[in-house]
PDB file of N, CA and C in Angstrom:
ATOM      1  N   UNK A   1     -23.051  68.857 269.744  1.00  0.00           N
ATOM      2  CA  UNK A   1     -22.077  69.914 269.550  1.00  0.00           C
ATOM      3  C   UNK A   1     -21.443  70.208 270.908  1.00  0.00           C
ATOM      4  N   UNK A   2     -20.073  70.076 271.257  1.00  0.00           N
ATOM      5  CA  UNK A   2     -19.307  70.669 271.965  1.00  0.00           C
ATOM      6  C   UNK A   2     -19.667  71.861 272.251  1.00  0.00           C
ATOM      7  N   UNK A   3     -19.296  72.418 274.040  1.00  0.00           N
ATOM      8  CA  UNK A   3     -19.340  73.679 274.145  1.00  0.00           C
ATOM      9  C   UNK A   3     -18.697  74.404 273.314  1.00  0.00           C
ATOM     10  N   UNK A   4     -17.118  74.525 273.251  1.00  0.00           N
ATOM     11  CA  UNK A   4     -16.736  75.207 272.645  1.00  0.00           C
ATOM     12  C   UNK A   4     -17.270  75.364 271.074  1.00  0.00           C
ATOM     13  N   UNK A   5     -17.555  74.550 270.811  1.00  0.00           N
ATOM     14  CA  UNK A   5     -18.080  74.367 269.124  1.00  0.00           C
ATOM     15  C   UNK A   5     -19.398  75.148 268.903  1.00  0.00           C
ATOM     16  N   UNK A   6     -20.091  75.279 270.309  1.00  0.00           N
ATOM     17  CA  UNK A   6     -21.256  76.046 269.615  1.00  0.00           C
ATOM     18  C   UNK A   6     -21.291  77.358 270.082  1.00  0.00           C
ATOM     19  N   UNK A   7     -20.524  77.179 271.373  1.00  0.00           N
ATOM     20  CA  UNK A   7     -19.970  78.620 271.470  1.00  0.00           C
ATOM     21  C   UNK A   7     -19.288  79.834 270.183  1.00  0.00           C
ATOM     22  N   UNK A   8     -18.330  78.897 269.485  1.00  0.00           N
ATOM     23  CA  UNK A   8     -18.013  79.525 268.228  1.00  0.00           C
ATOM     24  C   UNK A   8     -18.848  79.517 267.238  1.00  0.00           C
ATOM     25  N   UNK A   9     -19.677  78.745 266.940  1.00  0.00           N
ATOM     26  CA  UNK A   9     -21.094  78.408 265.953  1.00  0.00           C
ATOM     27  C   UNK A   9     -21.821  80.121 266.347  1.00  0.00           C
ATOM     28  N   UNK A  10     -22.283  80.602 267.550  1.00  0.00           N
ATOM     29  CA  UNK A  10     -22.808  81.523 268.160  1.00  0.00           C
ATOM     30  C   UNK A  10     -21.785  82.980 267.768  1.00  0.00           C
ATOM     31  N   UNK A  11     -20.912  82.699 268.376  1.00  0.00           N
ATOM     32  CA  UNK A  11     -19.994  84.195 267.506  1.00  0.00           C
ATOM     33  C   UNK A  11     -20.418  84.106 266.097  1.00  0.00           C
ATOM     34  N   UNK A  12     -20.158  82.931 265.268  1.00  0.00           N
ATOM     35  CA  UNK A  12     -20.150  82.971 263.897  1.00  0.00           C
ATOM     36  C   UNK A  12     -21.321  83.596 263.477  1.00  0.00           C
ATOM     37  N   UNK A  13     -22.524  83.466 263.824  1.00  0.00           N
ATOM     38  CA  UNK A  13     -24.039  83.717 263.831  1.00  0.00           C
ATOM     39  C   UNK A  13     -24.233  84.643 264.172  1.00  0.00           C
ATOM     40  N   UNK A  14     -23.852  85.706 265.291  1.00  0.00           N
ATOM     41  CA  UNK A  14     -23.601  87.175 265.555  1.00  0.00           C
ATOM     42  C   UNK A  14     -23.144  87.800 264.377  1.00  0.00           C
ATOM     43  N   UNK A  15     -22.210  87.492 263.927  1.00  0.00           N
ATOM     44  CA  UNK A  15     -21.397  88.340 262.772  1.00  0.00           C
ATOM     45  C   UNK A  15     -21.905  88.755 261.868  1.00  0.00           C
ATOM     46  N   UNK A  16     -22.859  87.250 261.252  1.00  0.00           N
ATOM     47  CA  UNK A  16     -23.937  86.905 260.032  1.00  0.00           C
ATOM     48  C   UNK A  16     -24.978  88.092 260.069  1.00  0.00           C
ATOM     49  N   UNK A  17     -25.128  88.712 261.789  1.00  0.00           N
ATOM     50  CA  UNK A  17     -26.538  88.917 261.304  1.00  0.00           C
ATOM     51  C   UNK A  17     -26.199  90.425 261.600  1.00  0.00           C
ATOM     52  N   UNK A  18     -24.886  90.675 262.711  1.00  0.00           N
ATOM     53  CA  UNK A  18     -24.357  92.255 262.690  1.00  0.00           C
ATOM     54  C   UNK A  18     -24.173  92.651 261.095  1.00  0.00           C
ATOM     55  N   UNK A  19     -23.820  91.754 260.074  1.00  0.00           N
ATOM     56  CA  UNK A  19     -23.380  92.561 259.265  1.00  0.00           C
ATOM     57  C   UNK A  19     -25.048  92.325 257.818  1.00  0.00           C
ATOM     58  N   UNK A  20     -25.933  91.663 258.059  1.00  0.00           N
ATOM     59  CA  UNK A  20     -27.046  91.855 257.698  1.00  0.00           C
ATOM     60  C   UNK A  20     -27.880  92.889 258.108  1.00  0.00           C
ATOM     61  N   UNK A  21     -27.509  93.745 259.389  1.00  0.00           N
ATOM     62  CA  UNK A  21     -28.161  94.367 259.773  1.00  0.00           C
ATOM     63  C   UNK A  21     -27.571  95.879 259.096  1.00  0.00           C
ATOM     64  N   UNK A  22     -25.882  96.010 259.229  1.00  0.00           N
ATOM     65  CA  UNK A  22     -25.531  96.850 258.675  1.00  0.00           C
ATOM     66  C   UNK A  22     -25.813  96.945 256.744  1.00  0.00           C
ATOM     67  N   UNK A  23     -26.101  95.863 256.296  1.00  0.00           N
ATOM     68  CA  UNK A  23     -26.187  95.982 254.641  1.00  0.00           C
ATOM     69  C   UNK A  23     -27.728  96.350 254.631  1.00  0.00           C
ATOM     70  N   UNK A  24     -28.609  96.482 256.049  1.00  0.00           N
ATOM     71  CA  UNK A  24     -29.753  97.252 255.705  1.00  0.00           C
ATOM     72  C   UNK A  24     -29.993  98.436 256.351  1.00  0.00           C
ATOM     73  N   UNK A  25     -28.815  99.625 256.306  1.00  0.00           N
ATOM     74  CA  UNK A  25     -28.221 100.733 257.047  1.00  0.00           C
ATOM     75  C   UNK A  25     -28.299 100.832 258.683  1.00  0.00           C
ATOM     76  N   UNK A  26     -28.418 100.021 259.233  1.00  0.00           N
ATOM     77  CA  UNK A  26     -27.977 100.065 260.819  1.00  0.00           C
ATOM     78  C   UNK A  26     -26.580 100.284 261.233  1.00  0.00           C
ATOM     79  N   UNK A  27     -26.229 101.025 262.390  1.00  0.00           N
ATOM     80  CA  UNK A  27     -25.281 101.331 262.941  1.00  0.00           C
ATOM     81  C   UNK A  27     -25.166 100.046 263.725  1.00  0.00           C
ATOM     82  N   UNK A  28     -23.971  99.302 263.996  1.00  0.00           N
ATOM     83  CA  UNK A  28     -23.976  98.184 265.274  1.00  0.00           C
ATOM     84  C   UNK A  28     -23.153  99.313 266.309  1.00  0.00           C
ATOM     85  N   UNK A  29     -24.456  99.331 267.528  1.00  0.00           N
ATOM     86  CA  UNK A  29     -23.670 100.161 268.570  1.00  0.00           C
ATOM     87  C   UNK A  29     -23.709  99.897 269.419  1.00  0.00           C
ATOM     88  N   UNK A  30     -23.442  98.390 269.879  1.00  0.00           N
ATOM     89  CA  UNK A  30     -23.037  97.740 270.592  1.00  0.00           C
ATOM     90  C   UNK A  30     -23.082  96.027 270.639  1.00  0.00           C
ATOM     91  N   UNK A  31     -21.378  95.231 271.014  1.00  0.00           N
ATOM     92  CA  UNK A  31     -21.706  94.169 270.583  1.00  0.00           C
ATOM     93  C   UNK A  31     -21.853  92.761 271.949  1.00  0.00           C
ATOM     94  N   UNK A  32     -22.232  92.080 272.042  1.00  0.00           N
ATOM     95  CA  UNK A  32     -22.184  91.176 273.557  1.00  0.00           C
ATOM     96  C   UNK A  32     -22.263  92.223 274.249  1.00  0.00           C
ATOM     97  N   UNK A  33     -23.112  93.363 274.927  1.00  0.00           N
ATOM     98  CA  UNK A  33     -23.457  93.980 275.901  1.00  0.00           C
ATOM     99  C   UNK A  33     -23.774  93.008 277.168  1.00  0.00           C
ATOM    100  N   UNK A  34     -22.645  93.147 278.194  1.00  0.00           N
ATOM    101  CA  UNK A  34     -22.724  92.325 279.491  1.00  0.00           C
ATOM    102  C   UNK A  34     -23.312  93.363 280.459  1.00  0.00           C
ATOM    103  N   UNK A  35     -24.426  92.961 280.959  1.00  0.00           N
ATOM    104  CA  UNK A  35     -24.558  93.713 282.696  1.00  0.00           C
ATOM    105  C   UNK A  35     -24.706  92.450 283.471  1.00  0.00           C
ATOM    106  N   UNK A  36     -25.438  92.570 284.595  1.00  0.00           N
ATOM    107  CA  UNK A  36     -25.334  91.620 285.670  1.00  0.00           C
ATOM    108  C   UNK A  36     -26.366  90.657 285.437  1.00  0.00           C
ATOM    109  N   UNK A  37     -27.291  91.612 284.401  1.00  0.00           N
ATOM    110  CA  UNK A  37     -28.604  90.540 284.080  1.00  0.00           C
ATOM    111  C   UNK A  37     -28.159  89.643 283.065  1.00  0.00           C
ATOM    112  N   UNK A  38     -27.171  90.039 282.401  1.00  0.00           N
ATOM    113  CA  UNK A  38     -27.193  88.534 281.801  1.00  0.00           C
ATOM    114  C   UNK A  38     -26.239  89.887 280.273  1.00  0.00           C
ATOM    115  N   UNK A  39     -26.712  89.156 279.164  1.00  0.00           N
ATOM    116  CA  UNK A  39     -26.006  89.653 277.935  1.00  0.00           C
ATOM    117  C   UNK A  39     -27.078  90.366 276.654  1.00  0.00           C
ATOM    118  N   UNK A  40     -26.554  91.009 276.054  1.00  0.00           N
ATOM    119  CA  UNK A  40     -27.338  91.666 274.796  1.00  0.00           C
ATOM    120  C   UNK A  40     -26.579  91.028 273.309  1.00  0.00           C
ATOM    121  N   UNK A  41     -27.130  90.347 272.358  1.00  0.00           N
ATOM    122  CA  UNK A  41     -25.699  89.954 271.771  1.00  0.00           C
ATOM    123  C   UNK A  41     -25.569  90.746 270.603  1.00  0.00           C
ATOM    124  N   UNK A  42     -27.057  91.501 269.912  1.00  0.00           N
ATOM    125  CA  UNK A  42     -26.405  93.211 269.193  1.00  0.00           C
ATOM    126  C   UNK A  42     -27.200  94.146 269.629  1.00  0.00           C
ATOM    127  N   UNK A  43     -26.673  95.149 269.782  1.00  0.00           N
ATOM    128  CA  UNK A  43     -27.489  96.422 269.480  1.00  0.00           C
ATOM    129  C   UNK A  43     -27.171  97.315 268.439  1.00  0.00           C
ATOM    130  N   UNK A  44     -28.374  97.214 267.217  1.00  0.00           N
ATOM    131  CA  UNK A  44     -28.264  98.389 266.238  1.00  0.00           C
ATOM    132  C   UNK A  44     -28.879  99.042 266.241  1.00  0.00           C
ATOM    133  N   UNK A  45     -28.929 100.273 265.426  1.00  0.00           N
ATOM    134  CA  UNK A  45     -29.278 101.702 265.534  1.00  0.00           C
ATOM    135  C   UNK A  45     -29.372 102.077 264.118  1.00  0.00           C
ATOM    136  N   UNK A  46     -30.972 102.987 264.130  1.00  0.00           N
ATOM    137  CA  UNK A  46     -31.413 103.314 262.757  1.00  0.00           C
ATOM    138  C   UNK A  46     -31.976 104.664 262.907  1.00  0.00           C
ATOM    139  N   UNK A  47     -32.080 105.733 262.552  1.00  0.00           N
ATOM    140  CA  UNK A  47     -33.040 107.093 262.232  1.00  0.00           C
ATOM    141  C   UNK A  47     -33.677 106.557 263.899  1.00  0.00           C
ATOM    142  N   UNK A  48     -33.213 106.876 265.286  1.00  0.00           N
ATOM    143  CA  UNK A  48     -33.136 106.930 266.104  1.00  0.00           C
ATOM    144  C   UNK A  48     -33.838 105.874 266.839  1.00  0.00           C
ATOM    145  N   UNK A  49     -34.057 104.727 266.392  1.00  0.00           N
ATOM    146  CA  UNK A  49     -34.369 103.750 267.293  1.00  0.00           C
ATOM    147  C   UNK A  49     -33.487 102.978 267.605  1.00  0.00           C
ATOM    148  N   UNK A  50     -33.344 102.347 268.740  1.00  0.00           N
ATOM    149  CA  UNK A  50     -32.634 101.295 269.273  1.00  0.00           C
ATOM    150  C   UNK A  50     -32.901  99.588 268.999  1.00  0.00           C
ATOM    151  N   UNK A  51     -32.593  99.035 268.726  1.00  0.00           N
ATOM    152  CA  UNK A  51     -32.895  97.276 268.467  1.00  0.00           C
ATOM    153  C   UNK A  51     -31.790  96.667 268.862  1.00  0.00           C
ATOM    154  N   UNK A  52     -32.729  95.744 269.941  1.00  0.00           N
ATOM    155  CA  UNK A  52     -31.955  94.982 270.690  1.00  0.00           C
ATOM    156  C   UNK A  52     -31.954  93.390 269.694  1.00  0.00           C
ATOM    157  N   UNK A  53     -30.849  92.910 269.568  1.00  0.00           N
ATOM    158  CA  UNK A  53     -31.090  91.708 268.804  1.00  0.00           C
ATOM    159  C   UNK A  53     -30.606  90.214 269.492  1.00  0.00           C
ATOM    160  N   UNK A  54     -31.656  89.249 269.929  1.00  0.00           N
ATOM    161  CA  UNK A  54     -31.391  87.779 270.260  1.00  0.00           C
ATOM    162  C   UNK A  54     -31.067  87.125 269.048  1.00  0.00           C
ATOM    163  N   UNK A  55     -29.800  86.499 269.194  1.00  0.00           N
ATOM    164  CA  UNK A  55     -29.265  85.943 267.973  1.00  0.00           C
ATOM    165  C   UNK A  55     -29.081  84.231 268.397  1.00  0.00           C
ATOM    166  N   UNK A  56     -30.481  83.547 267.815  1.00  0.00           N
ATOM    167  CA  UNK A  56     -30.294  82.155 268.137  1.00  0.00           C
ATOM    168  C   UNK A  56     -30.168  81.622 266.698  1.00  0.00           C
ATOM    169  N   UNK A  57     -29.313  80.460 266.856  1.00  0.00           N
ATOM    170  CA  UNK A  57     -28.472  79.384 266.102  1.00  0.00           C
ATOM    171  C   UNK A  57     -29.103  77.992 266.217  1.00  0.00           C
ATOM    172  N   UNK A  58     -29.203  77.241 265.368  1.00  0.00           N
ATOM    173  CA  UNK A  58     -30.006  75.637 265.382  1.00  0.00           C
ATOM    174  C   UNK A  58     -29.744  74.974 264.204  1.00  0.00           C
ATOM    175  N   UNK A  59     -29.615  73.824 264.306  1.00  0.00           N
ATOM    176  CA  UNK A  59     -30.112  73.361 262.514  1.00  0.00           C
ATOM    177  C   UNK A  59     -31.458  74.116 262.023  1.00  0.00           C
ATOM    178  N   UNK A  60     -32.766  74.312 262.402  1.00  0.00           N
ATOM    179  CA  UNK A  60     -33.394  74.872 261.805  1.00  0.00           C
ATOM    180  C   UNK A  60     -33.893  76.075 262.083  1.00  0.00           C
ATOM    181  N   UNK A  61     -34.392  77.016 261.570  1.00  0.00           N
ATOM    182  CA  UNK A  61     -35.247  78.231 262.467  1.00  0.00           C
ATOM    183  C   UNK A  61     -36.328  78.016 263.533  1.00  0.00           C
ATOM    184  N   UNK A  62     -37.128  77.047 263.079  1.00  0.00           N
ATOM    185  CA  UNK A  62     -37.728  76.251 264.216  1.00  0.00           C
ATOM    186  C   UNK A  62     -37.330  76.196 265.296  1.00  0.00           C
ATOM    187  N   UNK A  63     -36.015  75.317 265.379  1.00  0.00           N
ATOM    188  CA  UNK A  63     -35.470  74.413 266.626  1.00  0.00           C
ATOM    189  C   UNK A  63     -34.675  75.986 267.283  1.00  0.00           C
ATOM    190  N   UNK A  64     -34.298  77.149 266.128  1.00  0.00           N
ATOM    191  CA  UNK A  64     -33.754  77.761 266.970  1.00  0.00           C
ATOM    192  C   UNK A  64     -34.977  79.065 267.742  1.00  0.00           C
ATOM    193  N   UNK A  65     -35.950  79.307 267.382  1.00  0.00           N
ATOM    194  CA  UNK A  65     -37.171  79.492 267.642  1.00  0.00           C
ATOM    195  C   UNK A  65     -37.595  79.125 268.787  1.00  0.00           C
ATOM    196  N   UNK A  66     -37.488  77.762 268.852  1.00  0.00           N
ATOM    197  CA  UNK A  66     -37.895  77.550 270.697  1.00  0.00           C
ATOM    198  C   UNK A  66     -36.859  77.039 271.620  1.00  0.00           C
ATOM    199  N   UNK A  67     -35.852  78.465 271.378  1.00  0.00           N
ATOM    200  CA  UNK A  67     -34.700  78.020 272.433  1.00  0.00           C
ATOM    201  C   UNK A  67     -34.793  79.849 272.826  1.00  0.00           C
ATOM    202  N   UNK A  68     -36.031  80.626 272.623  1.00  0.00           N
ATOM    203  CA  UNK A  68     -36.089  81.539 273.284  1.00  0.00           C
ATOM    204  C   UNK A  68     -37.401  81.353 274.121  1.00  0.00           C
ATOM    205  N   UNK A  69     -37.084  81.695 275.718  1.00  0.00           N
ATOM    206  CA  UNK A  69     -37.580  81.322 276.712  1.00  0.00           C
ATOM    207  C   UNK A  69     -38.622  82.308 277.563  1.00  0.00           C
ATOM    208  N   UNK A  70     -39.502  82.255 278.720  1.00  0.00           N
ATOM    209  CA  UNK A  70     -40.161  83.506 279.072  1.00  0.00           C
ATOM    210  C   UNK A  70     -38.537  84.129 279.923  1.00  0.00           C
ATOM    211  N   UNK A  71     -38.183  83.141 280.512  1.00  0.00           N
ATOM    212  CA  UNK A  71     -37.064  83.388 281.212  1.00  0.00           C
ATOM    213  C   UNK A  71     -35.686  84.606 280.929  1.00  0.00           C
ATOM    214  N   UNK A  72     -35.496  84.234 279.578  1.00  0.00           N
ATOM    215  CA  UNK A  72     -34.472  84.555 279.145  1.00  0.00           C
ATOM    216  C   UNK A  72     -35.111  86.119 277.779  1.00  0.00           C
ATOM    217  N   UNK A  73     -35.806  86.132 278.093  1.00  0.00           N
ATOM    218  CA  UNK A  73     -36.859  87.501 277.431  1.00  0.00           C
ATOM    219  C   UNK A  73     -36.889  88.389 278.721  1.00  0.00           C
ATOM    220  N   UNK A  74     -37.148  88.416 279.787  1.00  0.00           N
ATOM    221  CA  UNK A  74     -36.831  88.648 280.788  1.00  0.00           C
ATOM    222  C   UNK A  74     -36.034  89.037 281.399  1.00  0.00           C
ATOM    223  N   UNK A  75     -34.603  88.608 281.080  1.00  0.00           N
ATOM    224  CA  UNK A  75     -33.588  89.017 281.451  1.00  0.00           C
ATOM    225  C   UNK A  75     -33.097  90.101 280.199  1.00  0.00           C
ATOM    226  N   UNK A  76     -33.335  89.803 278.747  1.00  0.00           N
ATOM    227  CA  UNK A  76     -33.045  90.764 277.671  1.00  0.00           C
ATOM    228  C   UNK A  76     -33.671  92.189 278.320  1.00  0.00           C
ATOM    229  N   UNK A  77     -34.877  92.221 278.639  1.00  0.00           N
ATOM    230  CA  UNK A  77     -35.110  93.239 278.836  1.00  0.00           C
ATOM    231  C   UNK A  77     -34.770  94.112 280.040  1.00  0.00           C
ATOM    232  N   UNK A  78     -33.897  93.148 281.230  1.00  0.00           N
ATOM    233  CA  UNK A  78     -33.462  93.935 282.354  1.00  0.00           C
ATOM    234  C   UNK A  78     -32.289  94.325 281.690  1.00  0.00           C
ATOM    235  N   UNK A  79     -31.744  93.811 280.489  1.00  0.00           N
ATOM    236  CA  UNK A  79     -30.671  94.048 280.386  1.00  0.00           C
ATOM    237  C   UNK A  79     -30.447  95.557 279.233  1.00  0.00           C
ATOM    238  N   UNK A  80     -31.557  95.497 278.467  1.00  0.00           N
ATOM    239  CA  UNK A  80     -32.008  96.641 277.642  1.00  0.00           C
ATOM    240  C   UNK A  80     -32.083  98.114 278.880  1.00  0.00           C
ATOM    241  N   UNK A  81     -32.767  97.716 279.752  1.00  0.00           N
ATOM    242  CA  UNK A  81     -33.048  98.808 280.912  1.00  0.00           C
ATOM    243  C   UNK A  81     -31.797  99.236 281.010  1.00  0.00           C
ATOM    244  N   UNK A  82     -30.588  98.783 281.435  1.00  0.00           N
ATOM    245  CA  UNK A  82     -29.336  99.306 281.812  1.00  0.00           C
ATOM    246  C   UNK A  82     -28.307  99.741 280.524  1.00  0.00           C
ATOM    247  N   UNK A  83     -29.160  99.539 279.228  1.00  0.00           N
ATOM    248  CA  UNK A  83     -28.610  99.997 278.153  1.00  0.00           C
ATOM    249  C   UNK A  83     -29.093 101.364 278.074  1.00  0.00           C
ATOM    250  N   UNK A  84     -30.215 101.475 277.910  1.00  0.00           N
ATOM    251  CA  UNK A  84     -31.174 102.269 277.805  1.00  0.00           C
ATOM    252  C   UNK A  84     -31.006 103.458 278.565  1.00  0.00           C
ATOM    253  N   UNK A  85     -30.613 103.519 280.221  1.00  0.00           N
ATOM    254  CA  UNK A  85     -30.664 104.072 280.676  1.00  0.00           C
ATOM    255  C   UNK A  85     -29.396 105.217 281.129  1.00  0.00           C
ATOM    256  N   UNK A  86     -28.171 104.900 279.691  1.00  0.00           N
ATOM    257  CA  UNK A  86     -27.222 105.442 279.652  1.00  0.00           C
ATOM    258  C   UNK A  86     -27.184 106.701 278.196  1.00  0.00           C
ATOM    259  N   UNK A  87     -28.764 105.859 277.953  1.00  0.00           N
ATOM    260  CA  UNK A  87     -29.112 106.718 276.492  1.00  0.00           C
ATOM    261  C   UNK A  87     -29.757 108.482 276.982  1.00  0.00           C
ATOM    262  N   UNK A  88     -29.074 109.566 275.909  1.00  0.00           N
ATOM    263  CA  UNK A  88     -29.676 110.755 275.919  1.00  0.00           C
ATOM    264  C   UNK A  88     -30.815 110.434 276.270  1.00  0.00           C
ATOM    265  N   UNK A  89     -32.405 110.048 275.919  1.00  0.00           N
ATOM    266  CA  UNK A  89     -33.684 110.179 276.118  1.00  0.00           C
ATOM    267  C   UNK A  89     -33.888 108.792 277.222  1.00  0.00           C
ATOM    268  N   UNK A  90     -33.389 108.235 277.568  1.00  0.00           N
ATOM    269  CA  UNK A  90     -33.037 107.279 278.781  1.00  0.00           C
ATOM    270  C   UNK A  90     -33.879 106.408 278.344  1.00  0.00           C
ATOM    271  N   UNK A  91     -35.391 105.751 279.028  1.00  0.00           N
ATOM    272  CA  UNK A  91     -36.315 105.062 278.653  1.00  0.00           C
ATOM    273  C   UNK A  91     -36.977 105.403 277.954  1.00  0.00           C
ATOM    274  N   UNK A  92     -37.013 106.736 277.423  1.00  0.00           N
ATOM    275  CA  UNK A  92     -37.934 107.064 276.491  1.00  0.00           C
ATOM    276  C   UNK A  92     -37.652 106.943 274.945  1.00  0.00           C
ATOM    277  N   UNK A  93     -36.464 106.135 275.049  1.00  0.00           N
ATOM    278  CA  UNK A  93     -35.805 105.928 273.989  1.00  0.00           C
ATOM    279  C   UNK A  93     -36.422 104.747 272.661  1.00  0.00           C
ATOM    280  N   UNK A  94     -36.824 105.302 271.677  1.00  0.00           N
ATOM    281  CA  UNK A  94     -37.503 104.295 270.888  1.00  0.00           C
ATOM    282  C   UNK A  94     -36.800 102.830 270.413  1.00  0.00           C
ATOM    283  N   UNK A  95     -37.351 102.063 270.766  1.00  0.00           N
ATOM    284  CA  UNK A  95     -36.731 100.622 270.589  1.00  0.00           C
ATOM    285  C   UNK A  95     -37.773  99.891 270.178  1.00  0.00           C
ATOM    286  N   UNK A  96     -37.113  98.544 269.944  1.00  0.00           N
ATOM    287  CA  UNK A  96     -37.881  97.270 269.951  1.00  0.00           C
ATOM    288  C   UNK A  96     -36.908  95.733 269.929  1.00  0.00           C
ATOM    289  N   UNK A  97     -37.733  94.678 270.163  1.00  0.00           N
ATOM    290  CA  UNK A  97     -36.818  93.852 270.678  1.00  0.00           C
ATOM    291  C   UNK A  97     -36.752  92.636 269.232  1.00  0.00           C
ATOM    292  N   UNK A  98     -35.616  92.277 268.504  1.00  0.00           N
ATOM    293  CA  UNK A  98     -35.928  91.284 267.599  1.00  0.00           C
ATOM    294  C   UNK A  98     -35.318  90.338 268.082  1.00  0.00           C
ATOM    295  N   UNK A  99     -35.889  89.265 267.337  1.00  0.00           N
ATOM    296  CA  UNK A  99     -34.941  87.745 267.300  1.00  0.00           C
ATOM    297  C   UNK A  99     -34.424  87.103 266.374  1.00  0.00           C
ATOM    298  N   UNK A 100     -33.177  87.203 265.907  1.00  0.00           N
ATOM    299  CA  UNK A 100     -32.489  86.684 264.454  1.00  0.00           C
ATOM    300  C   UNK A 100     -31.988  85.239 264.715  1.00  0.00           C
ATOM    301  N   UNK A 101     -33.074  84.380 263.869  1.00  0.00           N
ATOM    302  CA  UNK A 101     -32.604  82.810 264.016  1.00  0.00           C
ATOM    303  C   UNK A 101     -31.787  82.569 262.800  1.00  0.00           C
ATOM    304  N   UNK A 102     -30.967  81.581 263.148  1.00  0.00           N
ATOM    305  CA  UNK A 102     -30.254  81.332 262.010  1.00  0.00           C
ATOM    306  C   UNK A 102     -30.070  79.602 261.804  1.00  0.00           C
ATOM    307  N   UNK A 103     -30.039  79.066 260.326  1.00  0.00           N
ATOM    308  CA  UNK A 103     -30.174  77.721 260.832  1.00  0.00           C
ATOM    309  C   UNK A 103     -28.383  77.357 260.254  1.00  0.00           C
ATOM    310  N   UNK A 104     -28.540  76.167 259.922  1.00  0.00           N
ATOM    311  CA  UNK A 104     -26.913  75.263 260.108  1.00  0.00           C
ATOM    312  C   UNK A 104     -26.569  75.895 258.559  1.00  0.00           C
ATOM    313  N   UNK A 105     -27.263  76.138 257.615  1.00  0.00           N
ATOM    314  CA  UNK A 105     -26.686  76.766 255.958  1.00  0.00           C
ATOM    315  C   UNK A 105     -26.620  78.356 255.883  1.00  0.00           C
ATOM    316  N   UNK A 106     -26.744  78.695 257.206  1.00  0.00           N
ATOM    317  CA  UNK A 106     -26.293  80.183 257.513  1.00  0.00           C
ATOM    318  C   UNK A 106     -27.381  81.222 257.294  1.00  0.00           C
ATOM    319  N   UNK A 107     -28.366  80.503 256.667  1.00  0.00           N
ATOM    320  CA  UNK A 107     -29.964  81.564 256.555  1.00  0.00           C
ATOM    321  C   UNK A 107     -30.414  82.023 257.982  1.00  0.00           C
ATOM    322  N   UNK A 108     -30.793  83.617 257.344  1.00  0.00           N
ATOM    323  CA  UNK A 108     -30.773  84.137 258.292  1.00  0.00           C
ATOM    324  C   UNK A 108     -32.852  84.577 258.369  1.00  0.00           C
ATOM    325  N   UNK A 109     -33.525  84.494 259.805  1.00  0.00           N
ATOM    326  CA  UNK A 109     -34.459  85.020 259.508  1.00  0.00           C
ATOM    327  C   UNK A 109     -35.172  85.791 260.634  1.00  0.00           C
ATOM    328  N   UNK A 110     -35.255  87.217 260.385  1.00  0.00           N
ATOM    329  CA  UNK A 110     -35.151  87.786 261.377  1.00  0.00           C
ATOM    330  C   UNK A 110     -36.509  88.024 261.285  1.00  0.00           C
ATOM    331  N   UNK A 111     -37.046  88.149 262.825  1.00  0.00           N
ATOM    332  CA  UNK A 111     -38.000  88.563 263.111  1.00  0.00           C
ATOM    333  C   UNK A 111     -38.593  89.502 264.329  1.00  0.00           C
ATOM    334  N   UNK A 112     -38.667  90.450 263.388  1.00  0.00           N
ATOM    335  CA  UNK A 112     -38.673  92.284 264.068  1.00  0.00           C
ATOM    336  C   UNK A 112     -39.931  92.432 265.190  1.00  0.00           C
ATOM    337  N   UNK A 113     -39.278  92.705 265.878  1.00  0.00           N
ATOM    338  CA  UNK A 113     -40.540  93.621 267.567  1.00  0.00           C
ATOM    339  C   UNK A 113     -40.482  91.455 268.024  1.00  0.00           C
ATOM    340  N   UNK A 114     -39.872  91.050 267.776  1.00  0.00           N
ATOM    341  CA  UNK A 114     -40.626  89.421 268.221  1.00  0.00           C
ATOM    342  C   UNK A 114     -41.107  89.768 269.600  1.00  0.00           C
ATOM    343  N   UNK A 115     -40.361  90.285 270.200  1.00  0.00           N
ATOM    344  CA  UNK A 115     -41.102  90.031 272.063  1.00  0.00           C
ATOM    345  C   UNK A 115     -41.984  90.960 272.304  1.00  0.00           C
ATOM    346  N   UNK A 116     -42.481  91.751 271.582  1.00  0.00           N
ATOM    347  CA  UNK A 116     -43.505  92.981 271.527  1.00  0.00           C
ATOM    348  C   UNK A 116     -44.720  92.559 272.686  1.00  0.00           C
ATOM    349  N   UNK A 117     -45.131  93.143 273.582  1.00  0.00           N
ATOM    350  CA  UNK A 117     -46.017  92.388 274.101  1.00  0.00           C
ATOM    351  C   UNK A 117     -47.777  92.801 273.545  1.00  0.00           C
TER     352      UNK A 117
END
């Protein structure tokens, strides 16, 4: 797959899962969140928690499964910090971190607190 091709494959897969998240009453309140650490690609919002969402793309859930890294968990969460810290209750703000894989027939399968330690 071409950059550009999976670059757009990746928007397409954001959309899938912003609007799965909203058909299970989440607010999307915020979308590609950029800081310096890197990117957030949703943040929704429910009866006051925050969820940060990694939205990986693959032919399978598998393959897209281990294209999340210690590395790049790491940076989600420096990047949650500078979300977070613009929030009324700042860090004390209830969250958790998911990961929505999606494979090439558009199934979506999310899996809630994934980076929980």
């Amino acid at each position: 797959m071409s950059g550009s091709t999976s670059f757009h494959a990746g928007l397409s897969a954001e959309k899938m899962v912003e609007r799965d998240y909203e058909a299970r009453g989440y607010t999307i309140a915020a979308r590609r969140f950029r800081t310096r650490h890197g990117e957030l690609d949703v943040i929704a919002q429910k009866d006051g928690c925050c969820v940060f969402v990694e939205v990986k793309k693959s032919r399978t859930h598998a393959r897209a499964a281990e294209r999340v890294s210690a590395h790049q968990m790491a940076r989600l969460f420096n990047c949650a910090r500078v979300y977070l810290a613009a929030q009324p209750n700042g860090q004390d703000t209830d969250c958790r971190f998911d990961v929505a894989l999606v494979d090439e027939a558009g199934r979506i399968e999310l899996l809630e607190n994934a980076l929980a330690a």
